[in-house]
N, C-alpha and C. Protein backbone atom coordinates (compact mmCIF):
# COMPACT_ATOMS: atom_id res chain seq x y z
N UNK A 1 20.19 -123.40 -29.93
CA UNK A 1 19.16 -122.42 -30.06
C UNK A 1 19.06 -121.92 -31.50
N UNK A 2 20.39 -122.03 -31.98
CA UNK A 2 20.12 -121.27 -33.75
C UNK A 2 20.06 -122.17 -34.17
N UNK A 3 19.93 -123.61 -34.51
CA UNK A 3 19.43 -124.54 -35.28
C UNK A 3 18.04 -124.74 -35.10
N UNK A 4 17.76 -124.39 -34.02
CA UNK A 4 16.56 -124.52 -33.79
C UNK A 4 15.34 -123.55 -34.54
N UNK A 5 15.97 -122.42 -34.05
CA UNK A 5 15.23 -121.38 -35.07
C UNK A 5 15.44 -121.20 -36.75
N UNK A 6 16.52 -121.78 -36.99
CA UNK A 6 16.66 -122.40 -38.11
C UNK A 6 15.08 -122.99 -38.45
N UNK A 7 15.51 -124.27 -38.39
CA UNK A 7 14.90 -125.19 -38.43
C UNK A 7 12.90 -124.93 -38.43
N UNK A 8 12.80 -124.48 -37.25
CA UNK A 8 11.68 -123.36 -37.21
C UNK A 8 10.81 -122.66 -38.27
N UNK A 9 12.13 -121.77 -38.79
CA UNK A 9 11.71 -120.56 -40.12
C UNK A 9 11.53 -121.78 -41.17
N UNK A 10 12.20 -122.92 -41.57
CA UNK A 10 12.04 -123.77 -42.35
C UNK A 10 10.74 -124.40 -42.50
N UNK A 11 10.33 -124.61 -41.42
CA UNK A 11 9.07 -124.98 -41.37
C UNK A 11 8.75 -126.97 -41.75
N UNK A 12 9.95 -127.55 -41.55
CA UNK A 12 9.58 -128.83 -42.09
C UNK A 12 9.91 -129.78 -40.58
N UNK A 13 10.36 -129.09 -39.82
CA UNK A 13 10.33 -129.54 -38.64
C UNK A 13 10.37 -128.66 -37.06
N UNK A 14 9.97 -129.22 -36.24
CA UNK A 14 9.46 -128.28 -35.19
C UNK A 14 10.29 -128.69 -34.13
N UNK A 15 11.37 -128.66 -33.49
CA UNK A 15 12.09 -129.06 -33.02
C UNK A 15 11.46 -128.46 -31.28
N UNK A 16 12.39 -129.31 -30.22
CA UNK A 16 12.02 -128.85 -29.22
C UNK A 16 13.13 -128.79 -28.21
N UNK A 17 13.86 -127.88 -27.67
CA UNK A 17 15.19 -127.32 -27.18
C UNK A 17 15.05 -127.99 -25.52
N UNK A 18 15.56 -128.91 -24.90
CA UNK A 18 16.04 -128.87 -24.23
C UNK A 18 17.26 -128.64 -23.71
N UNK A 19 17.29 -127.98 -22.21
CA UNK A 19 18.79 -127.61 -22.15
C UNK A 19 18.72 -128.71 -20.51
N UNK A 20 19.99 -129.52 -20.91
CA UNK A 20 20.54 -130.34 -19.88
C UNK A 20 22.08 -130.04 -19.74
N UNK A 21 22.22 -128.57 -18.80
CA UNK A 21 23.55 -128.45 -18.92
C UNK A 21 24.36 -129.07 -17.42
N UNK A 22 23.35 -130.20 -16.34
CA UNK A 22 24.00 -130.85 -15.60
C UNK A 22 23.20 -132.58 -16.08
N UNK A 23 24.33 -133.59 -15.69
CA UNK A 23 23.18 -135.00 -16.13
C UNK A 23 22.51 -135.19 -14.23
N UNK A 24 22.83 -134.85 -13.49
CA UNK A 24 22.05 -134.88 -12.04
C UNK A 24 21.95 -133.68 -11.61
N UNK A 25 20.86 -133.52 -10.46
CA UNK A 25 19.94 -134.86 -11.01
C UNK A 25 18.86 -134.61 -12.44
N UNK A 26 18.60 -135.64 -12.89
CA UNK A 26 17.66 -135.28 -14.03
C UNK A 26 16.36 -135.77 -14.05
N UNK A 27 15.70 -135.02 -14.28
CA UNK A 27 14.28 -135.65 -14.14
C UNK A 27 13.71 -136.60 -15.22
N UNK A 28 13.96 -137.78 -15.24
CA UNK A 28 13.41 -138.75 -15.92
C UNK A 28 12.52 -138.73 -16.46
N UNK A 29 11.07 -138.62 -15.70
CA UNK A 29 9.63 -138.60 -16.17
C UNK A 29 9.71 -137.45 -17.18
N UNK A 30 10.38 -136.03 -16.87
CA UNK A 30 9.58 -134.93 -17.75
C UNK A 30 10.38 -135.19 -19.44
N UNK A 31 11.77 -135.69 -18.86
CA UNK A 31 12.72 -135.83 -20.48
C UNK A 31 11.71 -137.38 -21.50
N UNK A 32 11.82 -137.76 -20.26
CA UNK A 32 11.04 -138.97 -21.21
C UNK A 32 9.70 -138.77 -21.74
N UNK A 33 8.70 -137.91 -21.19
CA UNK A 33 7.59 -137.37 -21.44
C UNK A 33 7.91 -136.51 -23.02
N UNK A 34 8.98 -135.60 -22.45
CA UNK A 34 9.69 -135.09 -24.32
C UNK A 34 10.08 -135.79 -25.27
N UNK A 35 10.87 -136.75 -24.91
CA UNK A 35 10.74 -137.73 -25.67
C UNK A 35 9.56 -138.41 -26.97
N UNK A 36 9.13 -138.70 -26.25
CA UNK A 36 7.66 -139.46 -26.48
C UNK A 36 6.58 -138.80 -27.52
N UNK A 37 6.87 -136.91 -27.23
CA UNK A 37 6.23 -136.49 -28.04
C UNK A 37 7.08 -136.31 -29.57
N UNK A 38 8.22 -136.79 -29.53
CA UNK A 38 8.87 -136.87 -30.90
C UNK A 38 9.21 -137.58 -31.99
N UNK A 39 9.68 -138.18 -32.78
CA UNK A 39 10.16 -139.00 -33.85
C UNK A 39 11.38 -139.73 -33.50
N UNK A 40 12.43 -138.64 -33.25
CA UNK A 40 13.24 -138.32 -33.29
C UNK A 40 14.10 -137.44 -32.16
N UNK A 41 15.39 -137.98 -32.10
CA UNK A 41 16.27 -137.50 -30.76
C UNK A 41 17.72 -136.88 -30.95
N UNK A 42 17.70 -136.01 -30.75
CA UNK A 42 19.27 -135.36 -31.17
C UNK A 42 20.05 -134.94 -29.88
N UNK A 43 21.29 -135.83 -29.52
CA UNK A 43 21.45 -135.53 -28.61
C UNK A 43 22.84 -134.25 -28.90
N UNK A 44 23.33 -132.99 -28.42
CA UNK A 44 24.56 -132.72 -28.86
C UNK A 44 25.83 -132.40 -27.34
N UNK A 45 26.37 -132.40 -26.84
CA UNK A 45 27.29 -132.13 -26.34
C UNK A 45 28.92 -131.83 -26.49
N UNK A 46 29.50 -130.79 -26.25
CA UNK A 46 31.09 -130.33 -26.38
C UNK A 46 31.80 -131.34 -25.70
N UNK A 47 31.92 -132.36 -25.81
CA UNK A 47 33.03 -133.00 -24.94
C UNK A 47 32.75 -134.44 -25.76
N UNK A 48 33.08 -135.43 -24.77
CA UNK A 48 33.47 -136.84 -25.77
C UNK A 48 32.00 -137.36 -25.21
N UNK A 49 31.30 -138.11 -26.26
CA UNK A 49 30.36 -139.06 -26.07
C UNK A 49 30.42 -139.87 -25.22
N UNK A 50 31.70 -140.87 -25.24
CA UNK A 50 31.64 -141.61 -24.27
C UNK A 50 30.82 -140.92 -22.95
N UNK A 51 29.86 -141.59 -22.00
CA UNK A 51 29.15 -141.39 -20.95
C UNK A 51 29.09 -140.00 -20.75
N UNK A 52 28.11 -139.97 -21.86
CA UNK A 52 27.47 -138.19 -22.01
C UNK A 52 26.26 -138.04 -21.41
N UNK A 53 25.52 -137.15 -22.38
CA UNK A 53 24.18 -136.68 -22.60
C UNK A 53 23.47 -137.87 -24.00
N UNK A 54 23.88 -138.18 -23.86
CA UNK A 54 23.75 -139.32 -25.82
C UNK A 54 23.44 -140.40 -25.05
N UNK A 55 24.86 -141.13 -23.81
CA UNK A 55 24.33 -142.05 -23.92
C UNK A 55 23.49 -141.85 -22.47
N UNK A 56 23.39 -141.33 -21.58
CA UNK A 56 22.17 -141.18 -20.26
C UNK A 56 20.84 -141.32 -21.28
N UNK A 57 20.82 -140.67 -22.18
CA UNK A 57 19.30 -140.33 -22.99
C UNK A 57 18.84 -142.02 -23.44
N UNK A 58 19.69 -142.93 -24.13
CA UNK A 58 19.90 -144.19 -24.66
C UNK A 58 19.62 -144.62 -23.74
N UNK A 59 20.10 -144.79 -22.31
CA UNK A 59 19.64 -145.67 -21.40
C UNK A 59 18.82 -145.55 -20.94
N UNK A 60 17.74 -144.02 -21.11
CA UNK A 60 16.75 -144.21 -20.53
C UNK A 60 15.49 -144.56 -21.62
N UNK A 61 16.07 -144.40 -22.43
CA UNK A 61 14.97 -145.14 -23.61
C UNK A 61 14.88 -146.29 -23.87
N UNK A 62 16.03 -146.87 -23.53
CA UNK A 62 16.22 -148.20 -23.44
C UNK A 62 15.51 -148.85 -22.26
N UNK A 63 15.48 -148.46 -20.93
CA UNK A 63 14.95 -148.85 -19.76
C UNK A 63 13.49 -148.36 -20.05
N UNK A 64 12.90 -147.17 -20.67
CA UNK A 64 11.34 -147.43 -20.55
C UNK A 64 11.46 -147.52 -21.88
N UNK A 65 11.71 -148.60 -22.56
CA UNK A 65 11.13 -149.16 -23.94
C UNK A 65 10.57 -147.92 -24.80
N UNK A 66 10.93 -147.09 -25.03
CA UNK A 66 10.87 -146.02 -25.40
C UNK A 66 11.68 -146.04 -27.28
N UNK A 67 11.27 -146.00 -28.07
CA UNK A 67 11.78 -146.86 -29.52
C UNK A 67 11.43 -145.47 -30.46
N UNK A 68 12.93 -144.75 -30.51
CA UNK A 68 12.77 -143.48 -30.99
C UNK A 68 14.15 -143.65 -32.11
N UNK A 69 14.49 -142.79 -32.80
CA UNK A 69 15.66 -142.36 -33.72
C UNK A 69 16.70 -141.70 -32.61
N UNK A 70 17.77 -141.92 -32.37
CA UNK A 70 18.63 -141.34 -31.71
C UNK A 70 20.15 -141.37 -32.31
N UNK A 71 20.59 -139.76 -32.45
CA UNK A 71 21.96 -139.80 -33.18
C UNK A 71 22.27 -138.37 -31.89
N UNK A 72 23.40 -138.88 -31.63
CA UNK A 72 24.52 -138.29 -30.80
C UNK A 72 25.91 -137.67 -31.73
N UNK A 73 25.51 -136.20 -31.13
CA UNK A 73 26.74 -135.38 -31.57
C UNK A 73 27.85 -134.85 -30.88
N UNK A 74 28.86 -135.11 -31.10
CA UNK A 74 29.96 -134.50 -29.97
C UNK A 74 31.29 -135.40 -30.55
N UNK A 75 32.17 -135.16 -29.19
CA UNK A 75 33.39 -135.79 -29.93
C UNK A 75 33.67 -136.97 -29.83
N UNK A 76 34.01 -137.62 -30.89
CA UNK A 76 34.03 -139.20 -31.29
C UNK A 76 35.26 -139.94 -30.32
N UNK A 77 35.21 -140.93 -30.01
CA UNK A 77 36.65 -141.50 -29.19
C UNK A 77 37.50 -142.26 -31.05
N UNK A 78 38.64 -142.45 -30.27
CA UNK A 78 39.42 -143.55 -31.44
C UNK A 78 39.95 -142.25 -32.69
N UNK A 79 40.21 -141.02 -32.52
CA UNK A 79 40.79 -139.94 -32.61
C UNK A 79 41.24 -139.19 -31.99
N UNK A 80 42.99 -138.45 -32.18
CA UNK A 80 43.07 -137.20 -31.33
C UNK A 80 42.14 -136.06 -31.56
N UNK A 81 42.04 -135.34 -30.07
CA UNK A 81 41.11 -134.07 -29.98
C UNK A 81 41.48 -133.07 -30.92
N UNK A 82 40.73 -132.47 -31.71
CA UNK A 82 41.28 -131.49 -32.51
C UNK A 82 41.70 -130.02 -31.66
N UNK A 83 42.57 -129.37 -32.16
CA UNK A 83 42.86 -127.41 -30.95
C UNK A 83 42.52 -126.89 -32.35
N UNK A 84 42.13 -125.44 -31.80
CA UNK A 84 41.86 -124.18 -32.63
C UNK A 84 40.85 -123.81 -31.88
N UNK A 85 40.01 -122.58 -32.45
CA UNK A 85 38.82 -122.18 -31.87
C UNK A 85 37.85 -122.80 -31.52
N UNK A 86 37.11 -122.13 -30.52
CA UNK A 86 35.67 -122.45 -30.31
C UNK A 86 34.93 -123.28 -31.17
N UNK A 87 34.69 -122.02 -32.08
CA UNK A 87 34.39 -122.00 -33.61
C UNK A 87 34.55 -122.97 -34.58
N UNK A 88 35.65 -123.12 -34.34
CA UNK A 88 36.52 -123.86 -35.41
C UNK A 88 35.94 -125.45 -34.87
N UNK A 89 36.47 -125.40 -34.00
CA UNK A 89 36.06 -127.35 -33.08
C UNK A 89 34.80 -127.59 -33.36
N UNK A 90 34.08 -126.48 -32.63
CA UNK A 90 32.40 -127.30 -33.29
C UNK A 90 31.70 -127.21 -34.81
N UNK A 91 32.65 -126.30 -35.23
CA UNK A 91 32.34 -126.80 -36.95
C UNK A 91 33.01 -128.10 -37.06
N UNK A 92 34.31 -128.33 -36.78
CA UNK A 92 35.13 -129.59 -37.07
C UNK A 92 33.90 -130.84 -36.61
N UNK A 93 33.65 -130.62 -35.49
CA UNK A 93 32.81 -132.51 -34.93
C UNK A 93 31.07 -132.09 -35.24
N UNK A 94 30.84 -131.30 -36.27
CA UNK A 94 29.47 -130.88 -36.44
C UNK A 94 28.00 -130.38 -35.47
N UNK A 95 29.17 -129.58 -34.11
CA UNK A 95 28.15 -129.31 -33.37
C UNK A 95 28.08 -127.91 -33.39
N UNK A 96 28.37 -127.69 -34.44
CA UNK A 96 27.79 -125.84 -34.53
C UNK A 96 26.20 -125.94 -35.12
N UNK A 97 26.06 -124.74 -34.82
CA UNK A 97 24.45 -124.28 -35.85
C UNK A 97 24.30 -125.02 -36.83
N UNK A 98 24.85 -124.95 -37.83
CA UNK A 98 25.06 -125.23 -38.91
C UNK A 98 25.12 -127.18 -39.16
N UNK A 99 25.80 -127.43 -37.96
CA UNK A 99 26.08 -129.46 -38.27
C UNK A 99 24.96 -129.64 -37.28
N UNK A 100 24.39 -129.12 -36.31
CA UNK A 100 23.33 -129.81 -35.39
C UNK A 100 21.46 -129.53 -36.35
N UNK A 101 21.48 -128.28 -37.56
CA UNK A 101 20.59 -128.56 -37.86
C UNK A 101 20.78 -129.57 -39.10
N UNK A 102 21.78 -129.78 -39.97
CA UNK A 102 21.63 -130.35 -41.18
C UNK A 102 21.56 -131.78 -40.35
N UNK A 103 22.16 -132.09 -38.93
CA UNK A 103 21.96 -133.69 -38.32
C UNK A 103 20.14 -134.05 -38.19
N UNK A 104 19.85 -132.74 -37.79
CA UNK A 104 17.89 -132.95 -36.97
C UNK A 104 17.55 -133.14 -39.09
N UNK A 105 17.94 -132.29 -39.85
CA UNK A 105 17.17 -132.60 -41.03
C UNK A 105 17.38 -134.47 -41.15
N UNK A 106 18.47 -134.87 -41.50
CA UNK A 106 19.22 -135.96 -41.74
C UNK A 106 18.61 -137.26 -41.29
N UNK A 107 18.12 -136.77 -39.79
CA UNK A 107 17.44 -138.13 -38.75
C UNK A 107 15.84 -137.58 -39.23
N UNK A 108 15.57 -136.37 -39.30
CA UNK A 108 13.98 -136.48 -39.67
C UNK A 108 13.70 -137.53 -41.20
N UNK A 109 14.71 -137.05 -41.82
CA UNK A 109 14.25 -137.93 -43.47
C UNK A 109 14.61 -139.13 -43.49
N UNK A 110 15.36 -139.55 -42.45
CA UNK A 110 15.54 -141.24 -42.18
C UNK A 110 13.78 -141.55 -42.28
């Protein structure tokens, strides 16, 4: 939500907030319909990528031929998990405010 409004006041991109805080069931048609109206796809989730929100989104773009920018944020496999704060963790794997808007700048200027 604060990258978003970030991003917003900036004015160089218009971002659009979905919240998928279960993956079922999910409604296909309306995410893919969001999709479609964008460039660009940012997926972020607190936990490990492996069989997230990153990659459900990939497979469904992949299954309706759907040919967008997609970068997935969250925690990487082939590293230990980092401890400390909240705070601290999602600054560490760049899913705070701060790493999820400089990622949406990053994939827009691709």
């Amino acid at each position: 939500m604060y990258a978003c409004e970030t991003l917003q006041k900036e004015g160089v991109v218009n971002p659009t907030l979905v919240n998928l805080s279960s993956l079922r069931p999910l409604d296909q048609d309306a995410l893919a319909s969001i999709i479609q109206r964008h460039d660009s796809v940012v997926t972020v989730e607190e936990h490990s990528l492996h069989g997230g929100i990153g990659a459900t989104v990939a497979v469904l773009m992949a299954r309706r031929q759907i040919t967008r920018k997609l970068k997935m944020l969250g925690i990487t496999e082939g590293e230990f998990a980092q401890y400390g704060t909240r705070k601290g963790i999602r600054k560490h794997y760049g899913i705070d405010a701060q790493g999820i808007a400089d990622a949406v700048r990053m994939q827009c200027a691709q």
